[in-house]
Every structure is written in structure tokens, then in C-alpha cells.
Protein backbone atom coordinates (compact mmCIF):
# COMPACT_ATOMS: atom_id res chain seq x y z
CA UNK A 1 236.47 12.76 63.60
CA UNK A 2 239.02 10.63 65.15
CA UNK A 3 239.52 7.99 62.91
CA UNK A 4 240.10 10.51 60.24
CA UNK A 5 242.28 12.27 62.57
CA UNK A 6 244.22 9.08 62.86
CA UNK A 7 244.24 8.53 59.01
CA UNK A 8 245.55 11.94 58.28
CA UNK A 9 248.46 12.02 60.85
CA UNK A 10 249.26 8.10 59.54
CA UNK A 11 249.42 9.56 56.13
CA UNK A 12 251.38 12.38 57.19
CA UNK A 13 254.21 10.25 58.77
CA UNK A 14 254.36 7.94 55.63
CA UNK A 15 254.86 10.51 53.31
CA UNK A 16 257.66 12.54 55.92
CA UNK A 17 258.93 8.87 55.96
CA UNK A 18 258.79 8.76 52.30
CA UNK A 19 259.71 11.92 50.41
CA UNK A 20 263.09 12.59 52.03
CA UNK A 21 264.15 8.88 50.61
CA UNK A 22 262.43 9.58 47.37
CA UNK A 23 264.25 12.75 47.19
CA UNK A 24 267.70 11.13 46.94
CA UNK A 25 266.88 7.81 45.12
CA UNK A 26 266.07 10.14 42.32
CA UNK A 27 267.48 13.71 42.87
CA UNK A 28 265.70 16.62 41.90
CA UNK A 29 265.11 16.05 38.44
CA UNK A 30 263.55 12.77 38.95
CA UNK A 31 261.64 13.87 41.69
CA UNK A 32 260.49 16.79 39.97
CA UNK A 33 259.46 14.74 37.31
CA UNK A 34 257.32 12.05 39.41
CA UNK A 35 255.68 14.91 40.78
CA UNK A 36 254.83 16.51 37.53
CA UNK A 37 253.91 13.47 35.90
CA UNK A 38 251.39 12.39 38.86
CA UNK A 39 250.04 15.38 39.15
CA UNK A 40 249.31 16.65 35.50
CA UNK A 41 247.40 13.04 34.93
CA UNK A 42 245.33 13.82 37.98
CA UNK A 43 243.56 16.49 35.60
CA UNK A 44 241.68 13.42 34.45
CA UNK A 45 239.92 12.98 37.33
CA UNK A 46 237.23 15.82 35.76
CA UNK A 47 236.20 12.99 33.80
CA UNK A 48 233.72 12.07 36.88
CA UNK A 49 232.06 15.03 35.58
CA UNK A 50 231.70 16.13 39.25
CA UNK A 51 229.37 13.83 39.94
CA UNK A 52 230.45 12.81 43.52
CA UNK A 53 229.08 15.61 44.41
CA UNK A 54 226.46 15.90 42.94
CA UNK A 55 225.69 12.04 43.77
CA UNK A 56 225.75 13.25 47.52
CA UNK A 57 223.23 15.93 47.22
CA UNK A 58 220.82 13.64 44.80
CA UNK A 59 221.11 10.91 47.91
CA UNK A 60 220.96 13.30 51.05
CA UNK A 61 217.63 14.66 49.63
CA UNK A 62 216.59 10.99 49.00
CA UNK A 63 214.79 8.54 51.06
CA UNK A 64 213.64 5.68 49.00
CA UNK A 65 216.02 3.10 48.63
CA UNK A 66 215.47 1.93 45.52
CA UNK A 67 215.61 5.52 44.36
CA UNK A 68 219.01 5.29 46.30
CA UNK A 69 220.09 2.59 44.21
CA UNK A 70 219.59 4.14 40.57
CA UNK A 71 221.31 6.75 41.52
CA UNK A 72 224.47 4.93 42.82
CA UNK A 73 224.12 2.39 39.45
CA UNK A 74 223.66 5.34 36.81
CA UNK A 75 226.69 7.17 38.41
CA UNK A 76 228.48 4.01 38.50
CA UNK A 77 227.62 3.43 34.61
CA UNK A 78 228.80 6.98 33.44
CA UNK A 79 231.97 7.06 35.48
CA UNK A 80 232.89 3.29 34.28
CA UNK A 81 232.03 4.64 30.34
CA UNK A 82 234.49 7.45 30.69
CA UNK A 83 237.19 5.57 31.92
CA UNK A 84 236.47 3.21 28.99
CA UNK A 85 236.24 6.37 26.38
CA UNK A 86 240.02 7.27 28.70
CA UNK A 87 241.16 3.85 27.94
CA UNK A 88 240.43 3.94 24.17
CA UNK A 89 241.89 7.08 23.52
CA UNK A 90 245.11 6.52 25.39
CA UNK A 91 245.67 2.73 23.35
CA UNK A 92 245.09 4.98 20.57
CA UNK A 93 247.03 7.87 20.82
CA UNK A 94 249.49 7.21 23.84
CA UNK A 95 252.10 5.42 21.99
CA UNK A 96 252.14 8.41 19.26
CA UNK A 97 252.75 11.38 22.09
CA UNK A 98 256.77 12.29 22.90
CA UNK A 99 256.04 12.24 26.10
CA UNK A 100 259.46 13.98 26.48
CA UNK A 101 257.99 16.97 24.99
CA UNK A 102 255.19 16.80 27.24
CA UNK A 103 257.49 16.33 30.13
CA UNK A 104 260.52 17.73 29.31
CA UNK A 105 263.60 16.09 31.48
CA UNK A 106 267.41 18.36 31.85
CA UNK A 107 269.15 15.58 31.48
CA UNK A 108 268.74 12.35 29.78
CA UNK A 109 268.81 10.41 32.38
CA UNK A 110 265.13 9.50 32.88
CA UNK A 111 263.78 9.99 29.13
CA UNK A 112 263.53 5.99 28.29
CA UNK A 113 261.53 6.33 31.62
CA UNK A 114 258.72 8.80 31.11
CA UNK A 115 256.44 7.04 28.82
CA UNK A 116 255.94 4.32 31.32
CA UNK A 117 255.58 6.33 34.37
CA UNK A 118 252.75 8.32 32.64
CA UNK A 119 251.48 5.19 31.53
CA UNK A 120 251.09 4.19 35.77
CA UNK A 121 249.73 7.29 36.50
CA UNK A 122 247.15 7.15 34.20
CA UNK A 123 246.21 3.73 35.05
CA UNK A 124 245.86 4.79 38.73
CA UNK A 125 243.38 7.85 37.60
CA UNK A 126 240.99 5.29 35.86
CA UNK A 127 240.84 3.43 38.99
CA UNK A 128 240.36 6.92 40.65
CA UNK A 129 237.48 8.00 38.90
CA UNK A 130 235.64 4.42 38.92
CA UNK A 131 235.39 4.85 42.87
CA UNK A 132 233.90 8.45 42.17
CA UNK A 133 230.63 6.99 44.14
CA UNK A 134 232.11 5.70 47.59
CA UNK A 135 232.61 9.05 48.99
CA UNK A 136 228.59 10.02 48.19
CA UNK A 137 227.77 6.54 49.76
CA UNK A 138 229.71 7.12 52.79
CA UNK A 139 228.50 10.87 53.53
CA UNK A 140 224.39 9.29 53.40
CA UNK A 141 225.34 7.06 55.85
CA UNK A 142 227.18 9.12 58.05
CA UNK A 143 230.60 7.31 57.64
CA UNK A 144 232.76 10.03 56.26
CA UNK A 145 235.31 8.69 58.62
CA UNK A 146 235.54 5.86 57.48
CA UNK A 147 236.36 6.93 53.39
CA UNK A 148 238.88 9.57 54.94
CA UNK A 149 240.84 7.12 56.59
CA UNK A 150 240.93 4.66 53.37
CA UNK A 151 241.90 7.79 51.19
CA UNK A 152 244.47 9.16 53.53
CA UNK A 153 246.06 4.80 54.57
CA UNK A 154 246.18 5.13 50.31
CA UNK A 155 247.92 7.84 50.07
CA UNK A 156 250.42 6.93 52.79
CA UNK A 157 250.69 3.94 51.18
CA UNK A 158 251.45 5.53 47.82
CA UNK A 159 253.94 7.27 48.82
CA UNK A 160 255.77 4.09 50.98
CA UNK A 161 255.64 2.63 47.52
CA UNK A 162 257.13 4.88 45.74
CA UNK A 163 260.11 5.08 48.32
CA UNK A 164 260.63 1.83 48.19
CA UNK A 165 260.36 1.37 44.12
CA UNK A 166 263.22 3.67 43.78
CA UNK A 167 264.85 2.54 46.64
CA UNK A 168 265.17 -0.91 44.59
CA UNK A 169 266.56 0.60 41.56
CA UNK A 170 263.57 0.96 39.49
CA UNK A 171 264.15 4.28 38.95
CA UNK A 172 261.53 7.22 37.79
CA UNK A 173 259.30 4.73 36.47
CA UNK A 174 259.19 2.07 39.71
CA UNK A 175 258.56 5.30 41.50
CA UNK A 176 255.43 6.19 39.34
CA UNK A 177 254.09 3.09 39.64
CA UNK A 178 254.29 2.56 43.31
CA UNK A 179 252.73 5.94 44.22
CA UNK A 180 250.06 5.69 41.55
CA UNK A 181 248.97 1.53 41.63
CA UNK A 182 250.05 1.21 45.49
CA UNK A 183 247.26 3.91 45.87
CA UNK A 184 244.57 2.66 43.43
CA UNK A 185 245.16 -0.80 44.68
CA UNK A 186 244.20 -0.08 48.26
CA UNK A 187 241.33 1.96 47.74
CA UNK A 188 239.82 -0.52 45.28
CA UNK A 189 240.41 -3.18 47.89
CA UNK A 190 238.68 -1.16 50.37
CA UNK A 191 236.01 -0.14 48.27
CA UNK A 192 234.58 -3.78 47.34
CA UNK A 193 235.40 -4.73 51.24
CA UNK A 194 233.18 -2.08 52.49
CA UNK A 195 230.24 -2.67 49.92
CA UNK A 196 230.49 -6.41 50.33
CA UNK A 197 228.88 -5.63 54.09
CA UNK A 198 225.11 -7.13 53.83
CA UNK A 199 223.51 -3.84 55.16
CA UNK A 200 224.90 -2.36 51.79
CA UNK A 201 222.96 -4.32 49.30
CA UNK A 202 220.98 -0.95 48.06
CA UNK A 203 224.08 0.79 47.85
CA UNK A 204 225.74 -1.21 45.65
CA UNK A 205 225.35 -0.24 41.81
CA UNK A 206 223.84 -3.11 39.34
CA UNK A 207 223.03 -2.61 35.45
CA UNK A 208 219.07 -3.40 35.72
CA UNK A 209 218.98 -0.14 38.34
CA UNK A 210 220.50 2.01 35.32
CA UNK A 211 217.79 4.65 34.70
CA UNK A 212 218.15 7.59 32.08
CA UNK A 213 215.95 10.02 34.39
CA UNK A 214 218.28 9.41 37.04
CA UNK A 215 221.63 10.19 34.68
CA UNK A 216 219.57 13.48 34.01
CA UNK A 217 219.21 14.44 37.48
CA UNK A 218 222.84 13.59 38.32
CA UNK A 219 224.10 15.84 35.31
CA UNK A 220 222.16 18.23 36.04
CA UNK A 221 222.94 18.56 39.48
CA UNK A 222 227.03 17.77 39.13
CA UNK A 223 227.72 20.69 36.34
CA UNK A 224 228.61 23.27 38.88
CA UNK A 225 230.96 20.82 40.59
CA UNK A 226 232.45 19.95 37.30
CA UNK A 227 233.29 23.50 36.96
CA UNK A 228 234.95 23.89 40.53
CA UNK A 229 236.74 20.67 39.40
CA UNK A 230 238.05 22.05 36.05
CA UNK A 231 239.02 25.19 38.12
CA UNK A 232 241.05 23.91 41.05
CA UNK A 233 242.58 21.14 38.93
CA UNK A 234 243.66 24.41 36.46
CA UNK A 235 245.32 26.16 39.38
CA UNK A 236 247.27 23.27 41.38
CA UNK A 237 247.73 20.57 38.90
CA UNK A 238 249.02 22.93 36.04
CA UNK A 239 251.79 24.44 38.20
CA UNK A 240 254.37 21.53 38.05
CA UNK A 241 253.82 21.26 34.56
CA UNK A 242 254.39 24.80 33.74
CA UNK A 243 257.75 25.20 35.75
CA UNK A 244 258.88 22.09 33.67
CA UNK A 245 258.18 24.04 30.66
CA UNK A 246 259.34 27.34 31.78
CA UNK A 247 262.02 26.92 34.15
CA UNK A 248 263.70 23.24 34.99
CA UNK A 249 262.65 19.90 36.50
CA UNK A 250 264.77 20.38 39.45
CA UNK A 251 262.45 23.52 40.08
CA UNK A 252 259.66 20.89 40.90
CA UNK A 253 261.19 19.74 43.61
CA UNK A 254 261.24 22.70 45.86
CA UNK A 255 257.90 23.64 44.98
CA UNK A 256 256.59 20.31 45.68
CA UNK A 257 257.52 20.40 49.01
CA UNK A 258 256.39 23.83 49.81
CA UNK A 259 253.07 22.22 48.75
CA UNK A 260 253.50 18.93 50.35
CA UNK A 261 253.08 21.30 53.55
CA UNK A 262 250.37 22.74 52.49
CA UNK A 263 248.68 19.68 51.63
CA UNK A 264 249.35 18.68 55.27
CA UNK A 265 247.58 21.85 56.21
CA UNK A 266 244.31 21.53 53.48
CA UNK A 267 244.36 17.54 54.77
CA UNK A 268 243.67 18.65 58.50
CA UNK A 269 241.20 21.25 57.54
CA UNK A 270 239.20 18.92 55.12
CA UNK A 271 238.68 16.92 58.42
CA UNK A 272 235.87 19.06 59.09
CA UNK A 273 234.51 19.99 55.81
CA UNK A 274 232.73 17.05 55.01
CA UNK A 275 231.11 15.81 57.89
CA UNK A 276 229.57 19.90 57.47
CA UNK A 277 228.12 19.12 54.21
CA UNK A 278 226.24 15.53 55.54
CA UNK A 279 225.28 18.06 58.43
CA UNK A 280 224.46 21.31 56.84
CA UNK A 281 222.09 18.52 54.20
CA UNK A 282 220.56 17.10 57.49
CA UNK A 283 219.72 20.66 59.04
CA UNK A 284 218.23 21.71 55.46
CA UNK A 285 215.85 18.71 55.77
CA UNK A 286 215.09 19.55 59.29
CA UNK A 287 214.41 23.17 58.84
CA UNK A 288 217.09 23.54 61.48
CA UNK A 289 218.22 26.93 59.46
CA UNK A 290 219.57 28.00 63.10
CA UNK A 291 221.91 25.37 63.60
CA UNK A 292 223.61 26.13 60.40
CA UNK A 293 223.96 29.85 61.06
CA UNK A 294 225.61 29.18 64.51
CA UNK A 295 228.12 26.27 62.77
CA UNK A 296 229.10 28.19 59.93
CA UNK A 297 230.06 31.65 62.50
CA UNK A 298 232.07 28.92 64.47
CA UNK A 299 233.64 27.58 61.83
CA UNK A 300 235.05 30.86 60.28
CA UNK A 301 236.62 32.08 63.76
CA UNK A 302 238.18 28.79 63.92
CA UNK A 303 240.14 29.32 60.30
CA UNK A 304 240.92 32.85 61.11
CA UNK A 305 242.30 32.34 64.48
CA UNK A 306 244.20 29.06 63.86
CA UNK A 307 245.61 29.77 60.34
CA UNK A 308 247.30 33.16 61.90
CA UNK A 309 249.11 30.96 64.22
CA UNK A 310 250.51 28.20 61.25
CA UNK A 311 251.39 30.72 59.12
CA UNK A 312 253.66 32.25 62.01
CA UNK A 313 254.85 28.94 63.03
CA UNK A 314 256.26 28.24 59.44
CA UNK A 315 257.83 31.34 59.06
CA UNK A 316 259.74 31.03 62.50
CA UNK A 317 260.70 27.33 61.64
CA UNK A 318 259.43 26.07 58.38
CA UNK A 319 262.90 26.31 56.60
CA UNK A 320 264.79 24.98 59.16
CA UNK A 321 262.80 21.98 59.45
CA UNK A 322 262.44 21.23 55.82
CA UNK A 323 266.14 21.75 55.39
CA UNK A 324 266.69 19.17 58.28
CA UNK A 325 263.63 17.13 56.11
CA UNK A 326 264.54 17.20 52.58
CA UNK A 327 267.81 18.92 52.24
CA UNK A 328 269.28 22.16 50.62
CA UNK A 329 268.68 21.76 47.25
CA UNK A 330 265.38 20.63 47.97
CA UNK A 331 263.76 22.95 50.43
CA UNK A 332 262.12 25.85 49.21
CA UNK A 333 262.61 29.58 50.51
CA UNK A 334 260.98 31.15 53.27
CA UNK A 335 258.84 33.25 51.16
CA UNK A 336 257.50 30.46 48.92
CA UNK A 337 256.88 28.30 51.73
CA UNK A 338 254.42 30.86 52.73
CA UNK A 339 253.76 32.05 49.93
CA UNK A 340 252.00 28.69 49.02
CA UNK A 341 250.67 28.07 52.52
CA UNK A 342 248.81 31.55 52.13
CA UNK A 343 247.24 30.29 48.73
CA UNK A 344 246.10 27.00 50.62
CA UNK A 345 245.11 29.22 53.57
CA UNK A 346 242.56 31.08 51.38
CA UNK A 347 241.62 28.12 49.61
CA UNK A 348 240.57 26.82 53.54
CA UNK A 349 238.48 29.85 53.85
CA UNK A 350 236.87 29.55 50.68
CA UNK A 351 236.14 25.89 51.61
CA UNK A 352 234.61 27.17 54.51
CA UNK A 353 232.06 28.96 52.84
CA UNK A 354 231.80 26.81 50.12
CA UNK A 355 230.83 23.97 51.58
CA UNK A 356 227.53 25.91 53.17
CA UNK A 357 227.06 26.98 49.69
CA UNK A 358 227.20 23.60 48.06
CA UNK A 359 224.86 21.79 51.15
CA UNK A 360 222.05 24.34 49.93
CA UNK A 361 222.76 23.60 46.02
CA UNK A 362 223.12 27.80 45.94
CA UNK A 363 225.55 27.07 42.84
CA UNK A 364 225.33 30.68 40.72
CA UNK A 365 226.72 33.54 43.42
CA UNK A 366 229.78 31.75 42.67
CA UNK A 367 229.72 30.97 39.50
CA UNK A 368 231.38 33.24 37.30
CA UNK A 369 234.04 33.84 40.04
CA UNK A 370 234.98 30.30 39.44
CA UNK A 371 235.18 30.56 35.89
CA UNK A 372 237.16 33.97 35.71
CA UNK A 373 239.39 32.72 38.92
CA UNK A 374 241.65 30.37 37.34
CA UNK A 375 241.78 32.44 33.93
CA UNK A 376 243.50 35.11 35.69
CA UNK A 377 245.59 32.84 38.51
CA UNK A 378 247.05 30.86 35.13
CA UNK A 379 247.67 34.39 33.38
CA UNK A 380 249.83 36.06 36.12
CA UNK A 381 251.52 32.81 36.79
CA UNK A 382 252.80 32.55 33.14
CA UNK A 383 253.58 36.31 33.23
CA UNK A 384 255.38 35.97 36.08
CA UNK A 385 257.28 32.82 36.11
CA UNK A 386 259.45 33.71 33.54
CA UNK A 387 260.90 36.69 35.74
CA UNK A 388 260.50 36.11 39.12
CA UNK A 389 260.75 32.58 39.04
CA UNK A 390 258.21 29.58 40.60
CA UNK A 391 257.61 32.72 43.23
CA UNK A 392 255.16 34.18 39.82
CA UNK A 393 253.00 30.93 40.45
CA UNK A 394 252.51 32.10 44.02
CA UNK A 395 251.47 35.10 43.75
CA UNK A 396 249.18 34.20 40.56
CA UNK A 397 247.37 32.19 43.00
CA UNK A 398 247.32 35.02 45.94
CA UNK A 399 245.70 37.57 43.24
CA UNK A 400 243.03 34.71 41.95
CA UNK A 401 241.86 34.37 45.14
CA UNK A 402 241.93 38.16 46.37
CA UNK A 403 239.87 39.13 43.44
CA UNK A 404 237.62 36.82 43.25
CA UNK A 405 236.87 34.07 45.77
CA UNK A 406 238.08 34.97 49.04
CA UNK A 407 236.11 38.59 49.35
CA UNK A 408 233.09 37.44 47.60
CA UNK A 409 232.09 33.56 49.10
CA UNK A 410 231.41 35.35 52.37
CA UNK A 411 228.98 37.56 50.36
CA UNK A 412 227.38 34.67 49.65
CA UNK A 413 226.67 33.01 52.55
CA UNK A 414 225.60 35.96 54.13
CA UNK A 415 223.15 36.26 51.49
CA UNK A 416 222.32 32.62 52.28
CA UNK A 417 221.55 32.38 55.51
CA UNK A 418 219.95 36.03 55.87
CA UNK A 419 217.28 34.23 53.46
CA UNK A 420 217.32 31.27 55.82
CA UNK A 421 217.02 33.28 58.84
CA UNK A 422 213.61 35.01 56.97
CA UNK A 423 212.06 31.92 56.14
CA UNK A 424 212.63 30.41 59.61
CA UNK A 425 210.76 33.34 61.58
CA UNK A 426 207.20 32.70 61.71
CA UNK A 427 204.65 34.44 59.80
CA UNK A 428 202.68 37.72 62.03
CA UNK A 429 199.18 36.70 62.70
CA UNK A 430 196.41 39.34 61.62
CA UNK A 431 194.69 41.26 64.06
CA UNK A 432 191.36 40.79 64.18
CA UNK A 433 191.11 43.77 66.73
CA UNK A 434 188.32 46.07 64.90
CA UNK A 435 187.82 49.63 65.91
């Protein structure tokens, strides 16, 4: 827990270093641009097909090491044939796309510059999704520490680059680059450090351990976290694209930041989320049904209690700060600010219960929430947008959530662990009294 801790607040000082500089190398536009760009490529990352996840449940349940192995090389052989299929198809068709329509810029000012920067971002996804099996590998052996810290240094160090790209006059596309290869390039350094360790040798994928049974299981077990996937990546990735398309670039920008904070805010949270899952998996193999009721309670008053403090604290002093941070023009409004840190807020609490959910593979309470949630969060955004402004996207989000998630994944649990609480008392004994 600490050495995440200390990755997360590292990260979070890079990219306050970072954004502000960013911010005026490029201006609004530009940084509204970088932001959509990187972010609408990151809907590529469903091309893991979810199956970190469901990589981590296949190995927590399993004790064989070789086993452990085919499970690691068949995930690494699917992931490492999509990114090929990604690679094709963008050789193909990449140099055909105006990526100026995709991306539309108010000024011309960064158009020469927007088929290369999508060009770096997409680069850094295929990197991205070919590391889709360290986080599994790190959760079985109890070192989620240690991938949180490499994925938070990355993204500090992502951001850095980016600063400093622009800073050197390389403009929207130096800026791209930096933030998407500075980030790849670390974690893919890390990755083949950490597996290089001789302990490792089962974890580390090889072609003769590629077994079709095992890409059966995996796809099996990774559909439902496909589909959370394809619906978060539908409800935070699309927004910077659609306020390109319906409003202005330099919209982005305040936006961004607004979720920059909120990022800050999912990033500490997500400290304790994972470790839960390798836990809540443990406790399910120990029958320790208990333990998990107890954790989960504590975990939810924790959430309530602390998020009604933040969400004070940034109305009292968010825009002040970010003012002082980023500037005027690029510091969003009191009511955005939290406006989006309500949406991440729920999104925390959802987590919460989500994460119990997952540990027990107890996929289908949730499922057609998922599916219907960002339907109707993308519908009342694009409604809205239009007339309220990047305020529609907010409340969009507030109403997906509300209707769907928020109310019901405590359902769920409850169901959950009233069923675990059953199973866990022990059977009455017959009488054999006779009358």
C-alpha cells in the first residue's frame, strides 16, 4: 500500500508539474487536441478483450504451475495477434482517414500535425495492450504494488514528456509522442525487468505453452470484462471527442482538467481496489465468507464518509486553486468541477461493489445495467451538449449512474454475501431424540 501510495502522489506531482507548462506551450486548442487525440485512441485498449481480468481470476483459482503458464502464454498470444490485426489495419487504412475530420482543429494551426500525433498514440496503445498480462501476474503473487507504482512512474513520466516535447518546439505532435511513447517505453522496460527475475520462469509466456483449451477458458471468463471495458471506455473516452465535434477544441481544455482532478481522486481510491480483489479471491478459496462481509461494510463507510469531505473541499477551493494551476481560460467552473468529481465519486462506489462482484465471478446482476448504462449516459450527453454546453456531458454521466449502477451494485452484493453468509453456517444436526 505504500509503494503505490508513493507512485500515485509521484505521478500526481509530475503531471501538476506538467500540465500547467503543457497548457501554454500549446494553448487551448492544442491542448484540447492532445487530450482528445490520446484519449479517443485509448478506446483500443478493448482489443485485450478484457482478458486481464479475466487472466487474474483463471490464475487466482489456479495452483499448478504449468497450468499457470498456459494461461499467461495463450493470453500473451491473443493480445500480441490483435495488436498485429491493429497494426495491419492502421498501415492499411491510416494514411486514407482526414484525420482533421476526425479531430477537427479551430484554427489551422495544428492540422499538418494531427496525423502524426494519432499515429504516437496509437503506437503507445499497441504497446498497452501487449502488457495486458503483467497486472494478472502481479495480483497471483501478491505484488499489486509493485505494477501500481510502474503504471503510475509511466504516467508521470508521460506527462514530463510531453511538457518537455512542446516545451522544445515540437509542437502538438512532440507532445503526442512524449506522453504516449515516454509511457509505453517505461512500462515495457519494466515489464521485461520484472519477468527477467529467475523466480518468474513459469510466469513468463512461451509459444510451446499455447493451448486452445486454455484460450477457451480465458474467453470465456473475460466477456463480462470486455463489456465493462466497452462501457467505461464509451462514457470517459468519448467525451473529448464529442465536445470537439459539438462545441470547440478549446472546450477540451477545461474539461480535461476538471477530470485530471478526478483522475487524482479515482487514482487514490484504486489504491485499494485491487489488493481487494487478490484478497476477496484468497478468502473465496479459504471459505473465509466472513472476512469478506466485514471488508466490504468497511470499505463502503470509508467512500461515503471521505468522498463527502472532497467534494466539499473542491467546492470551497477547487477553482481557486486550478485558476492559480492552469489559468483562466483553462480552469473549469465550479459546477463542472464537481460536477465531474460527482460522476468519478459514483464511479468509486460502484468500484466498491464491483470489485466484490468480480472476485466471486457473479458477472449477470450487473449485466444489463452495464449494457443500458452507457446507451443512455451517451444519449443525454449529445442531447445536452448542444444547449447547455460540456455541463450536458456531466450530467449525462450523473443520470447513467443514478439509474442504473449506483442504486443497483449494492443490490448485488447484498444478494452476494447473504448467499455467502448461508452457505457458511453449518448444517442443523437431526435429532435422534425419539418419543
Amino acid at each position: 500500500m505504500a509503494t503505490g501510495l508513493l507512485g500515485r502522489v509521484l505521478s500526481m506531482a509530475l503531471t501538476l508539474l506538467a500540465t500547467p507548462i503543457l497548457i501554454r506551450q500549446l494553448g487551448t486548442e492544442g491542448f484540447g487536441l492532445c487530450m482528445a487525440i490520446t484519449s479517443t485512441l485509448a478506446m483500443l485498449s478493448i482489443s485485450n478483450l478484457g482478458l486481464s481480468s479475466g487472466l487474474q481470476n483463471a490464475l487466482l483459482g489456479e495452483n499448478s504451475p504449468a497450468r499457470r503458464q498456459q494461461l499467461i502464454s495463450t493470453t500473451a498470444f491473443i493480445v500480441v495477434g490483435c495488436c498485429l490485426v491493429l497494426l495491419l489495419l492502421g498501415g492499411v487504412f491510416g494514411s486514407r482517414i482526414d484525420w482533421t475530420r476526425v479531430f477537427p482543429p479551430s484554427t489551422d494551426r495544428f492540422s499538418a500535425e494531427i496525423p502524426a500525433a494519432v499515429g504516437y498514440a496509437f503506437l503507445g496503445i499497441l504497446v498497452a495492450i501487449i502488457l495486458t498480462p503483467m497486472s494478472a501476474i502481479c495480483a497471483v503473487r501478491q505484488e499489486v504494488h509493485k505494477v501500481n507504482l510502474a503504471i503510475a512512474a509511466s504516467a508521470g513520466l508521460g506527462a514530463v514528456s510531453s511538457a518537455a516535447a512542446a516545451s522544445a518546439g515540437w509542437g502538438l505532435k512532440g507532445a503526442a509522442a512524449g506522453a504516449a511513447l515516454g509511457q509505453a517505453g517505461f512500462l515495457l522496460g519494466w515489464s521485461l525487468h520484472y519477468l527477467s527475475a529467475s523466480e518468474l520462469a513459469e510466469f513468463r509466456p512461451r509459444w510451446k505453452h499455447v493451448r486452445r483449451e486454455a484460450a477457451h477458458e480465458l474467453l470465456r471468463r473475460s466477456g463480462f470484462f470486455l463489456l465493462v471495458q466497452v462501457a467505461m471506455l464509451g462514457i470517459v473516452q468519448a467525451d473529448a471527442l464529442i465536445i470537439l465535434h459539438f462545441l470547440r477544441a478549446e472546450e477540451v481544455t477545461p474539461y480535461n482538467v476538471a477530470q485530471k482532478v478526478a483522475g487524482v481522486l479515482l487514482s487514490l481510491y484504486a489504491l485499494l481496489t485491487p489488493p481487494l480483489w487478490a484478497a476477496y479471491g484468497n478468502a473465496r478459496a479459504a471459505d473465509d465468507y466472513s472476512w469478506v462481509e466485514r471488508s466490504h461494510r468497511r470499505m463502503q463507510r470509508l467512500v461515503l464518509a471521505s468522498y463527502g469531505v472532497v467534494l466539499l473541499g473542491l467546492w470551497l477551493a477547487g477553482p481557486f486553486l486550478l485558476r492559480w494551476w492552469v489559468g483562466v481560460d483553462a480552469a473549469p467552473t465550479p459546477w463542472l468541477l464537481v460536477g465531474v468529481a460527482m460522476v468519478a465519486g459514483l464511479r468509486i462506489w460502484t468500484d466498491v461493489h464491483g470489485v466484490l462482484l468480480n472476485s466471486f465471478e457473479e458477472f449477470r446482476p450487473l449485466m444489463i445495467n452495464l449494457i443500458v448504462h452507457p446507451v443512455v449516459t451517451l444519449a443525454v450527453g449529445l442531447t445536452l451538449v448542444t444547449r447547455i454546453g460540456v455541463q450536458g456531458l456531466v450530467v449525462g454521466g450523473l443520470l447513467g449512474y443514478v439509474a442504473f449502477i449506483a442504486w443497483f451494485a449494492p443490490i448485488a452484493t447484498a444478494r452476494l454475501i447473504a448467499r455467502l453468509r448461508a452457505a457458511q453456517q453449518p448444517a442443523a444436526i437431526p435429532s435422534t431424540t425419539t418419543t
